[in-house]
PDB file of N, CA and C in Angstrom:
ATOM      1  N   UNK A   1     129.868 106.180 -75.473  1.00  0.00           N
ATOM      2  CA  UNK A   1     130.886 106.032 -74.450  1.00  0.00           C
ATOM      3  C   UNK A   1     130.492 104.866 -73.543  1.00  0.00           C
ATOM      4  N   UNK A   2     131.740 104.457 -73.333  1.00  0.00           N
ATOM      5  CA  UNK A   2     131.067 102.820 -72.045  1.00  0.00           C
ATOM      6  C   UNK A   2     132.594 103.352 -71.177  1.00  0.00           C
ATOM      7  N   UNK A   3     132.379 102.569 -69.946  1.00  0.00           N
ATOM      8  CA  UNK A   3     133.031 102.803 -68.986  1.00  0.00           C
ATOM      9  C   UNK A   3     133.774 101.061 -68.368  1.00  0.00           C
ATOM     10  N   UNK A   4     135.067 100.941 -68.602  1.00  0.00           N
ATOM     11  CA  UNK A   4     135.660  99.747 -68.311  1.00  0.00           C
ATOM     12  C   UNK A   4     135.757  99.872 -66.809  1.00  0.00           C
ATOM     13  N   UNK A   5     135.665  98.803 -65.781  1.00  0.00           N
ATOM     14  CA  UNK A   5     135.741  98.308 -64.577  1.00  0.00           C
ATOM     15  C   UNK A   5     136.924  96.977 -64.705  1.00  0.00           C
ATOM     16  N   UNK A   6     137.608  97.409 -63.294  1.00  0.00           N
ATOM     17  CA  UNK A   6     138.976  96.835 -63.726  1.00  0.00           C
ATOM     18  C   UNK A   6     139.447  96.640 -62.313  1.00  0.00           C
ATOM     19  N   UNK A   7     139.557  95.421 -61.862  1.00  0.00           N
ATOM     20  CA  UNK A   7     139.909  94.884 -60.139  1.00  0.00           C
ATOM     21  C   UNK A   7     141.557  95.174 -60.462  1.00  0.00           C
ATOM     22  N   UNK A   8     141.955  96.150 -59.686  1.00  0.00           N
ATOM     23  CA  UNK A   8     143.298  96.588 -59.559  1.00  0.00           C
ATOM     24  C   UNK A   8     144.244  95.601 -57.875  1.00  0.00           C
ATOM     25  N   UNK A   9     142.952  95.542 -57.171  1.00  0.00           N
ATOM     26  CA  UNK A   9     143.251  95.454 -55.964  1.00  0.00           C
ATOM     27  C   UNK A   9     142.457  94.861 -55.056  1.00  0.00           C
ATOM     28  N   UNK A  10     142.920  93.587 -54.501  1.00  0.00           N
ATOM     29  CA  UNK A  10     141.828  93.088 -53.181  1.00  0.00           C
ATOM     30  C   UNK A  10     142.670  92.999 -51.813  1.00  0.00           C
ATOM     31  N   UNK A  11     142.250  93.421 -50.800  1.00  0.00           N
ATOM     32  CA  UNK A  11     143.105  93.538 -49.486  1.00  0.00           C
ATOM     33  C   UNK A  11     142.111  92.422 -48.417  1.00  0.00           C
ATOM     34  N   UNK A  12     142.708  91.650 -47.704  1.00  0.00           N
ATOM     35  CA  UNK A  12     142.322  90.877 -46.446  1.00  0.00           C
ATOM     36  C   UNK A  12     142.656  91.949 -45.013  1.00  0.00           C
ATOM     37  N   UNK A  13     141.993  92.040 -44.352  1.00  0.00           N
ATOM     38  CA  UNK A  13     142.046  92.509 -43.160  1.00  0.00           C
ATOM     39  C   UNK A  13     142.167  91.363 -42.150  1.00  0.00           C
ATOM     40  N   UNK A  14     142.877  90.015 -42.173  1.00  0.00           N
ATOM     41  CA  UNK A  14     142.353  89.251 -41.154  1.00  0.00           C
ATOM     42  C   UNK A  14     142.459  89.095 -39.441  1.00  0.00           C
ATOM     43  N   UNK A  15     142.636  90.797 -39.093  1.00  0.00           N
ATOM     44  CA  UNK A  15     142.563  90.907 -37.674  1.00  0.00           C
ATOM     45  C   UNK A  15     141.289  91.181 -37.495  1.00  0.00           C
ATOM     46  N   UNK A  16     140.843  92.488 -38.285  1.00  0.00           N
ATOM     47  CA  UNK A  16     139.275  92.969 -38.334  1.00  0.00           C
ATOM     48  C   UNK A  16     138.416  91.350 -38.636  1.00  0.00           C
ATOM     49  N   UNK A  17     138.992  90.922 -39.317  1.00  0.00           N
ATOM     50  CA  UNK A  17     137.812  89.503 -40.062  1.00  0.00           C
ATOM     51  C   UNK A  17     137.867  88.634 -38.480  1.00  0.00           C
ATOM     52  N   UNK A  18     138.628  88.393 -38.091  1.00  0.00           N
ATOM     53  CA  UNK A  18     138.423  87.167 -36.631  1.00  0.00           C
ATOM     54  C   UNK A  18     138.367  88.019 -35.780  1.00  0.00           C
ATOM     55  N   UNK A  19     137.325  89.740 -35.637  1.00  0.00           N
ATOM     56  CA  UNK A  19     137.315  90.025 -34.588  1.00  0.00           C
ATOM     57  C   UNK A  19     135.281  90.384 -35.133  1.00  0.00           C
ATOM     58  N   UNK A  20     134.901  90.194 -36.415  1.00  0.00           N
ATOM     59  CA  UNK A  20     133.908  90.566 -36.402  1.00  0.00           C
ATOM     60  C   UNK A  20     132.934  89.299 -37.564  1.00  0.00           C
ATOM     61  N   UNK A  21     133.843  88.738 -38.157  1.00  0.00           N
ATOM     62  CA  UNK A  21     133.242  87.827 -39.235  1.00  0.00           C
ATOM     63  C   UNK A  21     133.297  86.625 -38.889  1.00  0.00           C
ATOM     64  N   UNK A  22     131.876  85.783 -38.622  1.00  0.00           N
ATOM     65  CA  UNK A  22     131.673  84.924 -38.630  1.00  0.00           C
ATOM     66  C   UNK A  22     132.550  83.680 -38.900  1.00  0.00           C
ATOM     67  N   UNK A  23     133.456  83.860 -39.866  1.00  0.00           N
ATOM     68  CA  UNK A  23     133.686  82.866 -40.158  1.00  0.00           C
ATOM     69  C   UNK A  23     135.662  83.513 -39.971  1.00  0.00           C
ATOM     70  N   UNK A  24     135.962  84.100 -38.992  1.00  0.00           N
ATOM     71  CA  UNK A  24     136.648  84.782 -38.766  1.00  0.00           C
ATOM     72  C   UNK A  24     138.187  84.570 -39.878  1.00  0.00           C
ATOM     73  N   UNK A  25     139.477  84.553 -39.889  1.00  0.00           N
ATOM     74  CA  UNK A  25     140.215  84.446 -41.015  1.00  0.00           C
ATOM     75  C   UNK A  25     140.151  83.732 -41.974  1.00  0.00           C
ATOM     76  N   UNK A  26     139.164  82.743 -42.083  1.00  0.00           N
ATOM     77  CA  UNK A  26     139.076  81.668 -42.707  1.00  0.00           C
ATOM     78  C   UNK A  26     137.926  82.470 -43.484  1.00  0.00           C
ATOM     79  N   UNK A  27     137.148  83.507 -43.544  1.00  0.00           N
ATOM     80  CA  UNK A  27     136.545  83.937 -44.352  1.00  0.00           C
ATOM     81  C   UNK A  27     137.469  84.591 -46.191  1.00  0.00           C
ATOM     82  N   UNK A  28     138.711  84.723 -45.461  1.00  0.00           N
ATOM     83  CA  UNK A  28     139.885  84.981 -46.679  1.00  0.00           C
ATOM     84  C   UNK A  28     138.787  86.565 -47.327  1.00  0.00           C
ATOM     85  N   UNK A  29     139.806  86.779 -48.335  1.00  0.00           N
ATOM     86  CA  UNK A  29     139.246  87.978 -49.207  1.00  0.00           C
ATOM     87  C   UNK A  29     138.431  88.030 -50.103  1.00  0.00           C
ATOM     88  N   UNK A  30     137.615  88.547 -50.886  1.00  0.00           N
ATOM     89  CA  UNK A  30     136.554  88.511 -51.633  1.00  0.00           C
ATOM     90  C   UNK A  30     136.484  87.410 -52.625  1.00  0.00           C
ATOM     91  N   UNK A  31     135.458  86.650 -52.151  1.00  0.00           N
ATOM     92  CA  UNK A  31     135.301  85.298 -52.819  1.00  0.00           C
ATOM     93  C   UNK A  31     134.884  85.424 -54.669  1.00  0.00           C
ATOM     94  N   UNK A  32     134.487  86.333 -54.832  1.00  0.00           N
ATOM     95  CA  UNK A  32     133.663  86.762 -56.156  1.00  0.00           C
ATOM     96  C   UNK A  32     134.627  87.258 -56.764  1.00  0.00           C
ATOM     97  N   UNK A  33     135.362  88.448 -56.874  1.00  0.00           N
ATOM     98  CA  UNK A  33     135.983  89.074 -58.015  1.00  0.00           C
ATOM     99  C   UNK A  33     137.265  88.905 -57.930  1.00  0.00           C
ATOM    100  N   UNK A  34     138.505  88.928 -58.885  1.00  0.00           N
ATOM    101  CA  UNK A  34     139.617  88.803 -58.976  1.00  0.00           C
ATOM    102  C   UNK A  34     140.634  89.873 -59.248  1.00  0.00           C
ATOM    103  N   UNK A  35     141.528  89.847 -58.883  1.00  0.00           N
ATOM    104  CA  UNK A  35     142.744  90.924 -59.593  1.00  0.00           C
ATOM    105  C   UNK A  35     142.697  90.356 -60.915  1.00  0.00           C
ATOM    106  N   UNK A  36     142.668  91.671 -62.299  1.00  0.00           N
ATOM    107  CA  UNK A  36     142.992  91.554 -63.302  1.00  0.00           C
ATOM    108  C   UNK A  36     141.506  91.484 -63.966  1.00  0.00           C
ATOM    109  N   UNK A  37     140.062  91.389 -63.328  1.00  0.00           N
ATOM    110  CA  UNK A  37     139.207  90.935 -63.788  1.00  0.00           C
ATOM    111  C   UNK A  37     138.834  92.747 -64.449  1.00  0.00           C
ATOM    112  N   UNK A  38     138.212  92.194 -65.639  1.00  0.00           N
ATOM    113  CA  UNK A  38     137.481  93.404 -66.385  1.00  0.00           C
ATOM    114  C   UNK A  38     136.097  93.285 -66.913  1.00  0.00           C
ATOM    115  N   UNK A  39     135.574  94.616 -66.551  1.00  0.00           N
ATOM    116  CA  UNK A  39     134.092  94.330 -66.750  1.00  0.00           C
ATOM    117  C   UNK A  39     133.413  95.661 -67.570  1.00  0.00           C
ATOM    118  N   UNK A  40     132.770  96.201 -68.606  1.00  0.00           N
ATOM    119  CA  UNK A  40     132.629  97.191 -69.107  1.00  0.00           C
ATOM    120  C   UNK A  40     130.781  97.558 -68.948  1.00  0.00           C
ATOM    121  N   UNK A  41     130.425  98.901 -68.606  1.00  0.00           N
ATOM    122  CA  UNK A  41     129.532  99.352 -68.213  1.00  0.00           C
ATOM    123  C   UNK A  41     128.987 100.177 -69.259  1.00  0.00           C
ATOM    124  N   UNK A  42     127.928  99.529 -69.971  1.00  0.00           N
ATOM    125  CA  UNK A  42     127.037 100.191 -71.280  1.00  0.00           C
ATOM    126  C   UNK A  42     126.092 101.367 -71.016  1.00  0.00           C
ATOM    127  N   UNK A  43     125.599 101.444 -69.665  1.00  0.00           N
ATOM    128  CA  UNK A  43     124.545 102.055 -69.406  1.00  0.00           C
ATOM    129  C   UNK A  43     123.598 101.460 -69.462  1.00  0.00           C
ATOM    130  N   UNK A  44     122.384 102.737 -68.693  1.00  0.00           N
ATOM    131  CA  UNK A  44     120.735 101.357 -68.282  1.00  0.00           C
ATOM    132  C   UNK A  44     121.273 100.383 -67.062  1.00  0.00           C
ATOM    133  N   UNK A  45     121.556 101.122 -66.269  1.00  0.00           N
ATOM    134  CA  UNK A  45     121.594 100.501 -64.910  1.00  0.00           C
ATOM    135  C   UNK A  45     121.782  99.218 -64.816  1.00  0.00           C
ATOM    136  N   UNK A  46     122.757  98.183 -66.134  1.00  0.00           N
ATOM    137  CA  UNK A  46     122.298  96.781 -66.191  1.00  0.00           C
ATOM    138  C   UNK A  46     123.854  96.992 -65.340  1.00  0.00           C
ATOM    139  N   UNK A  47     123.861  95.607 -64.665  1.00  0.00           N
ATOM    140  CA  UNK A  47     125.254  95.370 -63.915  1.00  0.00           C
ATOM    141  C   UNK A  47     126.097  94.040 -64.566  1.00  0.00           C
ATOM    142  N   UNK A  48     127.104  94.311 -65.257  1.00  0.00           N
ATOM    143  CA  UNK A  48     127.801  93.522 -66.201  1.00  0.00           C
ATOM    144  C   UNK A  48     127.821  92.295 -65.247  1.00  0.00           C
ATOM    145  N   UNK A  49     128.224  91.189 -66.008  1.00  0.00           N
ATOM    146  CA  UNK A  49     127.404  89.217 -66.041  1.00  0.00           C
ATOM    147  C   UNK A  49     129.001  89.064 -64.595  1.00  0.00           C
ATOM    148  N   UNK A  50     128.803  88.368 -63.717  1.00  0.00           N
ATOM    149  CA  UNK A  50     130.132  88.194 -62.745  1.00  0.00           C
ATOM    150  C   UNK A  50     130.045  89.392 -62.070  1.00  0.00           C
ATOM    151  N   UNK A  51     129.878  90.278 -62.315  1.00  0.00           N
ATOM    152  CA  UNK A  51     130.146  91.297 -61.086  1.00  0.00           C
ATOM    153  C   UNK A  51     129.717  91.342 -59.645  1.00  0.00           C
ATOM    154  N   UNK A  52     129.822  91.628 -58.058  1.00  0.00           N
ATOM    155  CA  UNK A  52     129.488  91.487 -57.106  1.00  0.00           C
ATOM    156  C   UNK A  52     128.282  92.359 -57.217  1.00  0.00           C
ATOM    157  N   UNK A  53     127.290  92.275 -56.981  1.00  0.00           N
ATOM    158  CA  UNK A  53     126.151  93.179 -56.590  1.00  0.00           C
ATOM    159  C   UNK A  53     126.028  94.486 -55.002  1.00  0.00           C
ATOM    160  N   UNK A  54     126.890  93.461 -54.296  1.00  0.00           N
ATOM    161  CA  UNK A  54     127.404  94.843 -53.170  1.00  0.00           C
ATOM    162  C   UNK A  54     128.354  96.047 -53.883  1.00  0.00           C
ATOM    163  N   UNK A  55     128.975  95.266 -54.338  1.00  0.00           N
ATOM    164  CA  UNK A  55     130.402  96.106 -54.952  1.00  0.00           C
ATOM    165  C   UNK A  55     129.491  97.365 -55.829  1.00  0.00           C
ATOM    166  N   UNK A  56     128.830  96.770 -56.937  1.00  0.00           N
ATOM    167  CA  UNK A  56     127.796  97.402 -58.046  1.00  0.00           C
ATOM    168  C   UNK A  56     127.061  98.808 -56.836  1.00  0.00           C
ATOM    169  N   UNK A  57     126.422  98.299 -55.779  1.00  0.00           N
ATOM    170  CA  UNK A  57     125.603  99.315 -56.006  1.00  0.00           C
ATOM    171  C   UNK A  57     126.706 100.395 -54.830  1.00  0.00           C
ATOM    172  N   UNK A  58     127.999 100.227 -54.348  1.00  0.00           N
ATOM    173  CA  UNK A  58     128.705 101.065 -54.299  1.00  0.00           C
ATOM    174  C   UNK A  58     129.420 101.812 -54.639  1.00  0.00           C
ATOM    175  N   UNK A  59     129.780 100.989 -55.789  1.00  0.00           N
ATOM    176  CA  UNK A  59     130.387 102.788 -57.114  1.00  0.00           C
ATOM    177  C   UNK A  59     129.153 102.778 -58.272  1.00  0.00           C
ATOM    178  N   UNK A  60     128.467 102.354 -58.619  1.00  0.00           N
ATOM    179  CA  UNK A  60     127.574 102.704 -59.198  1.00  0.00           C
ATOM    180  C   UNK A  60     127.156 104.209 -59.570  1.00  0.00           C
ATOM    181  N   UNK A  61     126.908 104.910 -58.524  1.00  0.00           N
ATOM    182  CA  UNK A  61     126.695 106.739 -58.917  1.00  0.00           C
ATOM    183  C   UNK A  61     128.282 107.171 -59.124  1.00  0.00           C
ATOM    184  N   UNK A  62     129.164 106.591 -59.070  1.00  0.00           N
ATOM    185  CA  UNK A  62     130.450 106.882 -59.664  1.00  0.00           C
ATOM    186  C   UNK A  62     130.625 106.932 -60.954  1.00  0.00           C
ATOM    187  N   UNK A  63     129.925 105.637 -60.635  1.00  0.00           N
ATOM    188  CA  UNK A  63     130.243 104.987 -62.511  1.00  0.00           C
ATOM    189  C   UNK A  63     129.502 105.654 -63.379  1.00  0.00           C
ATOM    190  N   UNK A  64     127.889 106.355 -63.169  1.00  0.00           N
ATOM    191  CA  UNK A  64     127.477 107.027 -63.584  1.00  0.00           C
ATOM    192  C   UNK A  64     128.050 108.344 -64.071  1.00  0.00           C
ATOM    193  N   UNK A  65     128.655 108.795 -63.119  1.00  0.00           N
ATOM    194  CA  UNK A  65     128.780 110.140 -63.451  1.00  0.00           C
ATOM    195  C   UNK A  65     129.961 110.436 -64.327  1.00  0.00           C
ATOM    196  N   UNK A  66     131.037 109.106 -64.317  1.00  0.00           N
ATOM    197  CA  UNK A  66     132.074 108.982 -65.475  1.00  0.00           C
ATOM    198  C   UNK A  66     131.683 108.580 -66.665  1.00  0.00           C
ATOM    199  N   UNK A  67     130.300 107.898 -66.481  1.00  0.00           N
ATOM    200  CA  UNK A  67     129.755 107.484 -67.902  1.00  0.00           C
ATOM    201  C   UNK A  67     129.105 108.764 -68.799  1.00  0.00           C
ATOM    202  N   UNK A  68     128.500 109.972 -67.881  1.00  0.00           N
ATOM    203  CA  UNK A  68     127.692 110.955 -68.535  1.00  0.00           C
ATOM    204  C   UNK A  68     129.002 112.366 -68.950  1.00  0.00           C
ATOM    205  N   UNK A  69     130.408 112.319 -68.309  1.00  0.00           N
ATOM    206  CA  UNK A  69     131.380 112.867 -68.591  1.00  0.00           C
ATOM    207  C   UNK A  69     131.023 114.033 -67.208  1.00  0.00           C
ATOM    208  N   UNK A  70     130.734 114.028 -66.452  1.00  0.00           N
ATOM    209  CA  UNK A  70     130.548 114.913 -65.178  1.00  0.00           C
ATOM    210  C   UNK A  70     131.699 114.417 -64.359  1.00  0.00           C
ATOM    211  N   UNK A  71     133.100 115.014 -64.268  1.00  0.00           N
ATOM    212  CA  UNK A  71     133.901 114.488 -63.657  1.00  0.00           C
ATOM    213  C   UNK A  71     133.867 115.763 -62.764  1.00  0.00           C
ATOM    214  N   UNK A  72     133.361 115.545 -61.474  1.00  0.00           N
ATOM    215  CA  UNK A  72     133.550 116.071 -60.317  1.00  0.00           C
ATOM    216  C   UNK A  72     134.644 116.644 -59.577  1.00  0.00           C
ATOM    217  N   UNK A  73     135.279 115.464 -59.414  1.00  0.00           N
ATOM    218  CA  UNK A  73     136.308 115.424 -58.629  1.00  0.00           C
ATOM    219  C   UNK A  73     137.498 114.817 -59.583  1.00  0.00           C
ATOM    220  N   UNK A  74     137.668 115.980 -60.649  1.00  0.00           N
ATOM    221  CA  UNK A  74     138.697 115.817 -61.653  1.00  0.00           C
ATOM    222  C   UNK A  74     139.665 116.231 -61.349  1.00  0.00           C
ATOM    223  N   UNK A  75     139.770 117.324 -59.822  1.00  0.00           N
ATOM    224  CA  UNK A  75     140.920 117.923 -59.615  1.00  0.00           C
ATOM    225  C   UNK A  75     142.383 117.183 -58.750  1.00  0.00           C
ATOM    226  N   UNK A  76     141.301 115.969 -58.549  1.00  0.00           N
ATOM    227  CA  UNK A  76     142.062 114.720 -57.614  1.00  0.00           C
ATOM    228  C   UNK A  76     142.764 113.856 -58.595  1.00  0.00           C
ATOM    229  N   UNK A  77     142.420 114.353 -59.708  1.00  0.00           N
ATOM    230  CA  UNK A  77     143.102 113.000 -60.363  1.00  0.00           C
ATOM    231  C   UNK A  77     143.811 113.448 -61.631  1.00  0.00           C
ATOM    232  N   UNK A  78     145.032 112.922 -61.550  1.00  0.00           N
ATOM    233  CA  UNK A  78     145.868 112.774 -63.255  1.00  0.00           C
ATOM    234  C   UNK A  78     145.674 113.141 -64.497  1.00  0.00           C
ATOM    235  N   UNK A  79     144.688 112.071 -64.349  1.00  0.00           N
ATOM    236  CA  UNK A  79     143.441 111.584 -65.651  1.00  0.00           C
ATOM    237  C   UNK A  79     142.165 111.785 -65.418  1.00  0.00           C
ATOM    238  N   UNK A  80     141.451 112.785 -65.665  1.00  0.00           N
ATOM    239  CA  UNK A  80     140.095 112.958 -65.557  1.00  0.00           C
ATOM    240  C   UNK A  80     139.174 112.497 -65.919  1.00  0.00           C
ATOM    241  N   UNK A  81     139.558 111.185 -66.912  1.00  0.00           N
ATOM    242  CA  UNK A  81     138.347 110.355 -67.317  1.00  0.00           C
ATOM    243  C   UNK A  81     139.288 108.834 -66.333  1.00  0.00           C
ATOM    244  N   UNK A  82     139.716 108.960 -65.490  1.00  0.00           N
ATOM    245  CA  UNK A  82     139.932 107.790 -64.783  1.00  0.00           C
ATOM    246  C   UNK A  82     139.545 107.786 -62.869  1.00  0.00           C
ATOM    247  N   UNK A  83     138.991 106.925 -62.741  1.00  0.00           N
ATOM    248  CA  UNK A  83     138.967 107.141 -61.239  1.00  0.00           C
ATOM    249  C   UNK A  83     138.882 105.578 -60.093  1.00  0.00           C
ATOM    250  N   UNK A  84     139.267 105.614 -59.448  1.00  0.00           N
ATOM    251  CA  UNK A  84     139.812 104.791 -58.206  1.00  0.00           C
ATOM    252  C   UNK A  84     138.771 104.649 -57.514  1.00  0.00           C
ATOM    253  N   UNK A  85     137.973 103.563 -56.816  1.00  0.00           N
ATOM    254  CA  UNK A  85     136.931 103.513 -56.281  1.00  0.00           C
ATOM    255  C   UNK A  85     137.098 102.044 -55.433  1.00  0.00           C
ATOM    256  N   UNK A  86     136.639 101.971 -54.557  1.00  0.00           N
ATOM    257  CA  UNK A  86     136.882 100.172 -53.740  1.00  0.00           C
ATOM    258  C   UNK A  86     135.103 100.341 -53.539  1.00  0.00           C
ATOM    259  N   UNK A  87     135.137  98.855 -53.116  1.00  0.00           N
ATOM    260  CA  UNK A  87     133.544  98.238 -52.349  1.00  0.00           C
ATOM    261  C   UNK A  87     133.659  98.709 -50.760  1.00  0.00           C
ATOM    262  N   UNK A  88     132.929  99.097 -49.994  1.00  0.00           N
ATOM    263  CA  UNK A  88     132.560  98.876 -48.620  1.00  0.00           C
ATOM    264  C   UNK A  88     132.738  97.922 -47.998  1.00  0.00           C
ATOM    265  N   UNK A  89     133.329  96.963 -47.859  1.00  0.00           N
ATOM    266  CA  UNK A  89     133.240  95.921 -47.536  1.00  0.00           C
ATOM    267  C   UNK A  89     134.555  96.273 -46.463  1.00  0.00           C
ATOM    268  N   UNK A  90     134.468  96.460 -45.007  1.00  0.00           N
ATOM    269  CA  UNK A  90     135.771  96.894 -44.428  1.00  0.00           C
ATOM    270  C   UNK A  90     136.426  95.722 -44.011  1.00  0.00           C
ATOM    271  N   UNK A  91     136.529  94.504 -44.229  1.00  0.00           N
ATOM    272  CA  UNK A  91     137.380  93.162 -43.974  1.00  0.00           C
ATOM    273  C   UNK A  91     137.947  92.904 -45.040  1.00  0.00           C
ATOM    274  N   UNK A  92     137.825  92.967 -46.368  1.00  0.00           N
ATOM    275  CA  UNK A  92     137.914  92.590 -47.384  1.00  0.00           C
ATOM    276  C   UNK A  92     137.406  93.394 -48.508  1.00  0.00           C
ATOM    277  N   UNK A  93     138.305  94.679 -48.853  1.00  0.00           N
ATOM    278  CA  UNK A  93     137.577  95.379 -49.795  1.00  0.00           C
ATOM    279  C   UNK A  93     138.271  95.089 -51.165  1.00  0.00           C
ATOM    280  N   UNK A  94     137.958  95.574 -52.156  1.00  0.00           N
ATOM    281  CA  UNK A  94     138.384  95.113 -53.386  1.00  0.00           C
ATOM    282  C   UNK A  94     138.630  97.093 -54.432  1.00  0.00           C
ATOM    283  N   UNK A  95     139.532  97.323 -54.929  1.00  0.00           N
ATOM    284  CA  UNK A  95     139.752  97.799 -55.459  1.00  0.00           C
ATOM    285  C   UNK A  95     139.554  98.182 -57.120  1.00  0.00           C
ATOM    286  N   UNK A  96     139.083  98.843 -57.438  1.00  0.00           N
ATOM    287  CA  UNK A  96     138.334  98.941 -59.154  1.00  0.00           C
ATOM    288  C   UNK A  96     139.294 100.371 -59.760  1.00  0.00           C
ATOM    289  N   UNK A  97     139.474  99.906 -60.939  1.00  0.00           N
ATOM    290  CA  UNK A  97     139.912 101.363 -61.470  1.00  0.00           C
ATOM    291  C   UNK A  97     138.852 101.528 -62.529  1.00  0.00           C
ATOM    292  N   UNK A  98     138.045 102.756 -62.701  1.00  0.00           N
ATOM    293  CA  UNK A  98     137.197 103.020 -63.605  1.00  0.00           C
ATOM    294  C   UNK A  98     137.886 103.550 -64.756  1.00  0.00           C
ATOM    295  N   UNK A  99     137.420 103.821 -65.795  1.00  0.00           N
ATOM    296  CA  UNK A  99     137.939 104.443 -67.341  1.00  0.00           C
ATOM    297  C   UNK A  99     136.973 104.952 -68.040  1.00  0.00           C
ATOM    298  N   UNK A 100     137.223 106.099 -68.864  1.00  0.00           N
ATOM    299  CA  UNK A 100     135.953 106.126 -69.922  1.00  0.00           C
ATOM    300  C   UNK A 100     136.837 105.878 -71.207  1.00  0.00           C
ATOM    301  N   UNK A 101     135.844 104.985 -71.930  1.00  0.00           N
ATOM    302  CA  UNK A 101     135.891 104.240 -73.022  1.00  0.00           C
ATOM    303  C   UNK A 101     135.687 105.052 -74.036  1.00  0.00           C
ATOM    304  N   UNK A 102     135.797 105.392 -75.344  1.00  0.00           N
ATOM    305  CA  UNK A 102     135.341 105.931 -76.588  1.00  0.00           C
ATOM    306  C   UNK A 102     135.818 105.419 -78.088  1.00  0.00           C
ATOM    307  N   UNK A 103     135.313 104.083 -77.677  1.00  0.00           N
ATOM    308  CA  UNK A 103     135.973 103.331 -79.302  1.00  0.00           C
ATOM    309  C   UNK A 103     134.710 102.852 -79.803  1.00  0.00           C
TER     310      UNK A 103
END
């Protein structure tokens, strides 16, 4: 089983961004990942080639636990091998849809 990573969604906050970021609206939304971008998760803690490393180690125990089939919080969702997860990032967060894979 591998687990696909999938940028559904990136949001700008640029009131929060020119009230706390340096580089205030002109910092724009996540410079690294894109809508539409896909990235698939083998296991062994490796973090697929392009991916943000903040982003990584915030769904990471997510991603885990969809990779080992421990769906937790299956009762929240549709699809129990699918789940919705964003980065921390509160100016500019980015949106991921997880999947489990079995081909």
């Amino acid at each position: 089983m591998r687990v696909k990573i999938s940028v559904i969604r990136k949001e700008f906050y640029g009131d929060l961004a020119e009230e706390y970021l340096v580089d205030g609206k002109e910092a724009g939304a996540c410079p690294v990942l894109e809508v539409g971008n896909e990235f698939f998760y083998e296991g062994g803690a490796v973090m697929p080639e392009g991916f943000c490393p903040v982003a990584w180690l915030d769904i990471y125990s997510s991603l885990c636990a969809l990779m080992s089939g421990n769906n937790i919080i299956s009762d929240w969702y549709k699809n129990p091998k699918t789940k919705i997860l964003c980065c921390t990032d509160g100016t500019r967060p980015v949106v991921f849809k997880l999947e489990q894979v079995t081909d």
